[in-house]
C-alpha atoms as a PDB file:
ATOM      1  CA  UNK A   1      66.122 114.088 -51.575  1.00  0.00           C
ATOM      2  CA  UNK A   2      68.272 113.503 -49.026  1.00  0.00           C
ATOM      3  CA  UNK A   3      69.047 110.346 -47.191  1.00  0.00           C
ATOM      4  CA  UNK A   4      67.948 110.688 -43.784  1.00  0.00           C
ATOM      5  CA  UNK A   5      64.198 112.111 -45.557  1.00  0.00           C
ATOM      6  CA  UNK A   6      63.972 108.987 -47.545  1.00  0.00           C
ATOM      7  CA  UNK A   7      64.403 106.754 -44.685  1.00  0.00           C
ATOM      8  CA  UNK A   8      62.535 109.040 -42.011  1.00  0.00           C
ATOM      9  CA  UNK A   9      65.697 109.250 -40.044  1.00  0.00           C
ATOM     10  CA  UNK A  10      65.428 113.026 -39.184  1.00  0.00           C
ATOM     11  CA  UNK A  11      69.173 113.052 -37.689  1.00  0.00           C
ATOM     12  CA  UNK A  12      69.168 110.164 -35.239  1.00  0.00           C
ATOM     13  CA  UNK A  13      71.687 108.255 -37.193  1.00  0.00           C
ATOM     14  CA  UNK A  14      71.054 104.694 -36.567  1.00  0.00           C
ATOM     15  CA  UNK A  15      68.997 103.074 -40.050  1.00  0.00           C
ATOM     16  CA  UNK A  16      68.510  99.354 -38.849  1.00  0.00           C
ATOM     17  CA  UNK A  17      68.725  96.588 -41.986  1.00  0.00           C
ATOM     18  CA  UNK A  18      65.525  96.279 -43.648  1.00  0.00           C
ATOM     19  CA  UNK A  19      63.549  94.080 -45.953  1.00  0.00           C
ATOM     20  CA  UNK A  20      60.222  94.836 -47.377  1.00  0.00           C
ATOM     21  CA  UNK A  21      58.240  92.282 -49.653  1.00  0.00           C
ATOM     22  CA  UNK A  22      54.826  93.020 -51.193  1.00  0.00           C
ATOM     23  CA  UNK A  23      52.700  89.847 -51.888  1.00  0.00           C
ATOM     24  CA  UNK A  24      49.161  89.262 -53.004  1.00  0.00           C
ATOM     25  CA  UNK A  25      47.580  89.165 -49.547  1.00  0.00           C
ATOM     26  CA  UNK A  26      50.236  91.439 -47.217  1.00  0.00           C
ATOM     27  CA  UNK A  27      52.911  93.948 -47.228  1.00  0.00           C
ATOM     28  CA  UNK A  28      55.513  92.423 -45.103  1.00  0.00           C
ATOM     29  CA  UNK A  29      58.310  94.634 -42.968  1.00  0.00           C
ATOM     30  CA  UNK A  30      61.080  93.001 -41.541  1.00  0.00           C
ATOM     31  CA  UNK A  31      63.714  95.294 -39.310  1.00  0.00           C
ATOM     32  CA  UNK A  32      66.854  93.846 -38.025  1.00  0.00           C
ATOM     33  CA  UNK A  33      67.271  95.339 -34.323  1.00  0.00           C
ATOM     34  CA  UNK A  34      69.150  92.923 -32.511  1.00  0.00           C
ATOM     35  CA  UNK A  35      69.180  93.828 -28.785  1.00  0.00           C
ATOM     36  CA  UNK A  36      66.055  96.091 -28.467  1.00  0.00           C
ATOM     37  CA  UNK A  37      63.285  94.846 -26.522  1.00  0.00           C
ATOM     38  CA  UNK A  38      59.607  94.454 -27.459  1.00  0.00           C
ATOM     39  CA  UNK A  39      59.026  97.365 -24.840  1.00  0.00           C
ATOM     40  CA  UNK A  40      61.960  99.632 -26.734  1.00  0.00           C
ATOM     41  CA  UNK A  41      59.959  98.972 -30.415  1.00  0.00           C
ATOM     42  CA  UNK A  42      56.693 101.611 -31.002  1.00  0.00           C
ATOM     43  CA  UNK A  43      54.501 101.323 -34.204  1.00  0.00           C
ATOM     44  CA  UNK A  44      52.472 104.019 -35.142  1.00  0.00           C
ATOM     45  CA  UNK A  45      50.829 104.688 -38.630  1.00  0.00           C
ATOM     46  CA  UNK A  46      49.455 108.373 -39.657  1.00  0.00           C
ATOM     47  CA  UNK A  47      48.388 109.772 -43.142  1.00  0.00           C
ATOM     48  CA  UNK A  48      48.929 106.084 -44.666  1.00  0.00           C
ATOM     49  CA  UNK A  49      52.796 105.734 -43.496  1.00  0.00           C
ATOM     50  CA  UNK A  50      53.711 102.958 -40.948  1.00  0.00           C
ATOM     51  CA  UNK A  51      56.106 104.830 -38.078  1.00  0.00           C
ATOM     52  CA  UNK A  52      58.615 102.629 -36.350  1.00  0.00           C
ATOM     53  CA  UNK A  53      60.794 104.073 -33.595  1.00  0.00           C
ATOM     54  CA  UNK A  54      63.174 102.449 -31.300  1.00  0.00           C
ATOM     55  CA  UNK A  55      63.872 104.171 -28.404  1.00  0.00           C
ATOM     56  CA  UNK A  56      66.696 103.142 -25.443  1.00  0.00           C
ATOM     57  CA  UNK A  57      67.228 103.356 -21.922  1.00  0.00           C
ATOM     58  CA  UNK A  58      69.624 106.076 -20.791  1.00  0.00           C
ATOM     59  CA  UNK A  59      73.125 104.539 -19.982  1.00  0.00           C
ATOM     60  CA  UNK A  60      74.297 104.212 -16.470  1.00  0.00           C
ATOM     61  CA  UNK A  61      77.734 105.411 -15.577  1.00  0.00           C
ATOM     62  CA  UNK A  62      79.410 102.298 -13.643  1.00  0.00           C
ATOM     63  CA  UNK A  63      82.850 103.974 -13.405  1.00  0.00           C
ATOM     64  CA  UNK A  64      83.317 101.690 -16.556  1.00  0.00           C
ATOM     65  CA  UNK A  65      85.995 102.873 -19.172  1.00  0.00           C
ATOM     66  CA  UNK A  66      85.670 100.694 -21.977  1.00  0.00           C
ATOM     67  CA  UNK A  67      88.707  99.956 -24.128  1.00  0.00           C
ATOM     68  CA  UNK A  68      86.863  99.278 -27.146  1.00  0.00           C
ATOM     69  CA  UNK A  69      83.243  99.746 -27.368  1.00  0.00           C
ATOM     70  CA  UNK A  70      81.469  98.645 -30.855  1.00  0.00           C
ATOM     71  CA  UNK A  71      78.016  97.323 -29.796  1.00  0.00           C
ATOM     72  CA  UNK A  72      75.701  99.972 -28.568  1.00  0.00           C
ATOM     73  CA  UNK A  73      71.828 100.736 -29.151  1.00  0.00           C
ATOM     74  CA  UNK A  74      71.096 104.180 -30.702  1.00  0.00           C
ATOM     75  CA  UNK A  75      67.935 105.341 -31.081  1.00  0.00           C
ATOM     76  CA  UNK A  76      66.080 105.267 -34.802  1.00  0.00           C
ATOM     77  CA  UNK A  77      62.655 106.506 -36.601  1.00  0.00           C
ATOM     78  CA  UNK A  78      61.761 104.346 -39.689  1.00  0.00           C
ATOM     79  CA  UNK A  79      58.985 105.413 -41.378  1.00  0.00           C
ATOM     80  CA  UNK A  80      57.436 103.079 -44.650  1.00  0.00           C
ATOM     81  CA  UNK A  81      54.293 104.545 -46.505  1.00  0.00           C
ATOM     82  CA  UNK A  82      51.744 101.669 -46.629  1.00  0.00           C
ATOM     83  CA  UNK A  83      50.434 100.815 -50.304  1.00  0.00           C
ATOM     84  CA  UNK A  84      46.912 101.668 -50.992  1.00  0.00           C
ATOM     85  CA  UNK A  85      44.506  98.547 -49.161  1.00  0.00           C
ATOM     86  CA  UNK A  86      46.315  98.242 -46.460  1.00  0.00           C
ATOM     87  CA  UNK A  87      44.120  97.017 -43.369  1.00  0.00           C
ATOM     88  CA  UNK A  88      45.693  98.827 -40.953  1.00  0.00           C
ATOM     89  CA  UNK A  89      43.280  97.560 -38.034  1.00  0.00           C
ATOM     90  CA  UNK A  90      45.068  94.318 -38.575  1.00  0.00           C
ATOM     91  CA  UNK A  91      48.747  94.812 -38.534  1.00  0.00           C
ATOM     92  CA  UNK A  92      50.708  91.899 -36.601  1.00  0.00           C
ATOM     93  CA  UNK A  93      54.356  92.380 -35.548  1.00  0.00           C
ATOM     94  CA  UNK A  94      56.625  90.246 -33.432  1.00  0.00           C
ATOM     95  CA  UNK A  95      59.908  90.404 -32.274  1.00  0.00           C
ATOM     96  CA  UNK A  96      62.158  86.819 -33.032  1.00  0.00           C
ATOM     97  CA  UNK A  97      65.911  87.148 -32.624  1.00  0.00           C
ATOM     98  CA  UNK A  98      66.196  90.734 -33.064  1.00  0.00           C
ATOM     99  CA  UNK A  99      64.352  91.015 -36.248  1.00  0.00           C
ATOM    100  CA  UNK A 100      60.794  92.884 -36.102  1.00  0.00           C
ATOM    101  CA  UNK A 101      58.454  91.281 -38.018  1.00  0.00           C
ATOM    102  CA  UNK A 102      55.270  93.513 -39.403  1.00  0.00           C
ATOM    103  CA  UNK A 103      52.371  92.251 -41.684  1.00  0.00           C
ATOM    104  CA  UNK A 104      50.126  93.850 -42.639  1.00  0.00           C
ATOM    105  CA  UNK A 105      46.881  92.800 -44.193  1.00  0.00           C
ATOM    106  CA  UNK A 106      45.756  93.716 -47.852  1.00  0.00           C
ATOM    107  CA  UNK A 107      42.376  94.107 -49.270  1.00  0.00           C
ATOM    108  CA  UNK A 108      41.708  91.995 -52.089  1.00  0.00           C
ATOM    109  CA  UNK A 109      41.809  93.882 -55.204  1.00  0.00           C
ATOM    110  CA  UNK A 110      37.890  94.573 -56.342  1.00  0.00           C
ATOM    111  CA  UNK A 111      36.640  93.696 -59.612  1.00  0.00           C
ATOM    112  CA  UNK A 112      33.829  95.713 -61.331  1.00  0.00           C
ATOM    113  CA  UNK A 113      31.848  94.358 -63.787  1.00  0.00           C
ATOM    114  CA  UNK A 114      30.623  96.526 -66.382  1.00  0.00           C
ATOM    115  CA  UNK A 115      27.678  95.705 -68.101  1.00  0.00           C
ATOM    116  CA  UNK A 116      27.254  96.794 -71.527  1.00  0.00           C
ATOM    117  CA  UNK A 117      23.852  97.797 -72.909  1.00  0.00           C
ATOM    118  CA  UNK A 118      23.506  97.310 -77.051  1.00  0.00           C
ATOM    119  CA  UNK A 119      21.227 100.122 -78.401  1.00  0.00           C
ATOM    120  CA  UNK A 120      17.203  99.120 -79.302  1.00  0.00           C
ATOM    121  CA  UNK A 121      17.006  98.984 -83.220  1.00  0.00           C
ATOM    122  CA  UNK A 122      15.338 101.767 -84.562  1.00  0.00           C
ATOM    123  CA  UNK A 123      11.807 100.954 -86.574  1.00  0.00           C
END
């Protein structure tokens, strides 16, 4: 598998720094993407996979010519598949100094109890 199909890239070339932390109550997704705006970040979630895409204004030619130019937003898809009990109907996310926070809610794992019937003697 390729590495822009594992990561849901698809060619955009821009992968932002992520953690992602599975605890007893939540699957937690944290994206670093310094500079992007809460207005910039979209969630989506189809078929069980959270969708994350970061999109950016187009550029405005000031007659600048820059000498050096290092920072710069690019565009990204991230896509994580959610594990099974997710509550997607209550996913939070914030943005706090350029990291995108995501949490999403898990079901409590269900315990059956199986009852076990002993056989009537025989007479």
């Amino acid at each position: 598998m390729r590495f822009e199909e594992w990561y849901g890239v698809n060619g955009v070339g821009f992968v932002p720094l992520t953690n992602i932390v599975r605890k007893d109550n939540a699957f937690e997704v944290d994206l670093a993407v310094p500079g992007y705006t809460e207005d910039q970040l979209h969630l989506a979630i189809e078929n069980g996979v959270l969708q994350i895409q970061g999109t950016v204004p187009e550029e405005k030619d000031n007659n600048q010519q820059y000498i050096r130019r290092e920072i710069r937003q690019r565009p990204f898809r991230y896509q994580v598949e959610l594990p099974d009990g997710a509550e997607t109907d209550a996913i939070e996310a914030h943005l706090d100094l350029g990291v995108l926070r995501i949490r999403i809610p898990l079901q409590p794992k269900r315990r059956i109890t199986v009852a076990v019937k002993t056989p009537e003697p025989v007479a």
